[in-house]
Protein backbone atom coordinates (compact mmCIF):
# COMPACT_ATOMS: atom_id res chain seq x y z
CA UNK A 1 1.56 45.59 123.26
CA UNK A 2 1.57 48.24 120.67
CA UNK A 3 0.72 47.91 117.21
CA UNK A 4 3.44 48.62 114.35
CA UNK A 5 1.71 51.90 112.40
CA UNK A 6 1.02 51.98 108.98
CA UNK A 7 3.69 54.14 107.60
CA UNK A 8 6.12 51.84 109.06
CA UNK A 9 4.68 48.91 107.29
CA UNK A 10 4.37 50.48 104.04
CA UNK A 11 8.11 51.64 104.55
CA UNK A 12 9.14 48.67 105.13
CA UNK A 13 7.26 46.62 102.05
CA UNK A 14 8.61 49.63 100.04
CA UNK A 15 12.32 49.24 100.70
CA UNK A 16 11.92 45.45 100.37
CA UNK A 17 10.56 45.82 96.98
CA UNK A 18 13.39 47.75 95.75
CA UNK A 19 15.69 45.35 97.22
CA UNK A 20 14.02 42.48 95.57
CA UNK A 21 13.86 44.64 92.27
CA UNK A 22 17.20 45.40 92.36
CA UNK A 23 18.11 41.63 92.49
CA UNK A 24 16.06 40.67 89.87
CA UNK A 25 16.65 43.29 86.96
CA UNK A 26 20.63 42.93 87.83
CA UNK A 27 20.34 38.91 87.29
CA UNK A 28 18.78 38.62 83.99
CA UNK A 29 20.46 37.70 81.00
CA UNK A 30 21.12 40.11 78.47
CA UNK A 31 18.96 37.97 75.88
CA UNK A 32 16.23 38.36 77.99
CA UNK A 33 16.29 42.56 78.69
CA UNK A 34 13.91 42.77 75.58
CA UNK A 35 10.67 40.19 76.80
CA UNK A 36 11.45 42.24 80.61
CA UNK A 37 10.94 45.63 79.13
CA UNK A 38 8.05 44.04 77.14
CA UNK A 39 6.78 43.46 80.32
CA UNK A 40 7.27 45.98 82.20
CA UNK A 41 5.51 48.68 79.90
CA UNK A 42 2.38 46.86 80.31
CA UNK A 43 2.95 46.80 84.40
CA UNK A 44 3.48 50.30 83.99
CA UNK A 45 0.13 50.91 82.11
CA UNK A 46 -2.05 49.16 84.54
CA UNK A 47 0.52 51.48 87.65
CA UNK A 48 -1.64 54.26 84.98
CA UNK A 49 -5.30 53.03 85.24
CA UNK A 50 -4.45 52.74 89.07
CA UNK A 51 -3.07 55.70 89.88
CA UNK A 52 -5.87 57.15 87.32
CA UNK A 53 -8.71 55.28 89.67
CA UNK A 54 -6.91 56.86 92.90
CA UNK A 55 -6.55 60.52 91.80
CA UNK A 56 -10.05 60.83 90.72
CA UNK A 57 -11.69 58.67 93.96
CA UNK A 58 -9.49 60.58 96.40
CA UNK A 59 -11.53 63.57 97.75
CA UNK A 60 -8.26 65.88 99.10
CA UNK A 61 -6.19 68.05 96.66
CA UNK A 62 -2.96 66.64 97.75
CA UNK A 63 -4.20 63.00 97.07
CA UNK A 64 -5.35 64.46 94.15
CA UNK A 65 -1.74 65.85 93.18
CA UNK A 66 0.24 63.37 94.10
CA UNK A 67 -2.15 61.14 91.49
CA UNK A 68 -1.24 63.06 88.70
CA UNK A 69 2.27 63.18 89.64
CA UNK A 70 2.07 59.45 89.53
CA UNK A 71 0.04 59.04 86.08
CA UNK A 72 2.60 61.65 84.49
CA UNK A 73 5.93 59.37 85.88
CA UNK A 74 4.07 55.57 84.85
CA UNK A 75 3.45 57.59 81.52
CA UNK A 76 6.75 58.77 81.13
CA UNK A 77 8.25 55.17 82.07
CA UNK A 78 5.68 53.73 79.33
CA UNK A 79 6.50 55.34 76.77
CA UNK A 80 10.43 55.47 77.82
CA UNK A 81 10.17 52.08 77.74
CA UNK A 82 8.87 51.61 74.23
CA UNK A 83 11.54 53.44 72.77
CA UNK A 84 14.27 51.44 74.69
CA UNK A 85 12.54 48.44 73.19
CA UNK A 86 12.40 49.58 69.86
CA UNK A 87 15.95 51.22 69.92
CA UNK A 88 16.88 46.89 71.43
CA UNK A 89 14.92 45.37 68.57
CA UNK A 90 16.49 47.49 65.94
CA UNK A 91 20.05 46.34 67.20
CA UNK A 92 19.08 42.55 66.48
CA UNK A 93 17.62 44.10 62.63
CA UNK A 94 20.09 42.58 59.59
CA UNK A 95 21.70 45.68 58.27
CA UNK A 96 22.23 44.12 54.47
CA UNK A 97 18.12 44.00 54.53
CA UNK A 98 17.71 47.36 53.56
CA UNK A 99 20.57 47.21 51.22
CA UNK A 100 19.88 44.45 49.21
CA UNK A 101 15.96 45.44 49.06
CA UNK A 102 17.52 48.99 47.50
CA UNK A 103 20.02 47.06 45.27
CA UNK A 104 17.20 44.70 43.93
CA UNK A 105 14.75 47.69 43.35
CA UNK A 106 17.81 49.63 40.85
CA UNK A 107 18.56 46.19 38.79
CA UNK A 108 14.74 45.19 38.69
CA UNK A 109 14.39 48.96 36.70
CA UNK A 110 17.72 48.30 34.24
């Protein structure tokens, strides 16, 4: 009996993951998008030290490429995803905050 091959295998795993991703970003609540991005920058940061560790160990130029193609995407989806967290958190932010802070300074000075 033959053995399945590698590439198959990882092919496999690979479309399964995005199937089980798919499911699971799609089926959270909206009050929870802000903790998942949370958490996802900092699985994207280690996806950085890893594909850092593989580029440099890997003795062949195109493992070597296709490492820094993969630190310069995790880096791009880390600090993508900050902003999309900040730009959330500033959408829960009291508007009348600033106001009233600006307000209070002018009648504190009269």
């Amino acid at each position: 009996m033959h053995s399945i091959s590698p590439i198959t295998t990882h092919l496999i795993i690979f479309v399964l993951a995005i199937y089980v991703g798919y499911h699971v970003v799609w089926n959270v609540t909206p009050a929870l998008h802000t903790p998942l991005m949370a958490v996802t920058n900092a699985v994207s940061a280690i996806v950085i030290v890893g594909a850092m560790l593989a580029a440099g160990l890997t003795v062949g130029a195109p493992g070597k490429t296709f490492g820094a193609l993969a630190v310069a995407l995790a880096a791009v989806n880390v600090f993508g995803g900050f902003l999309v967290t900040r730009r959330m958190l500033e959408m829960f932010r009291k508007k009348d905050s600033g106001k009233a802070a600006r307000h209070a300074g002018k009648g504190a000075a009269l």
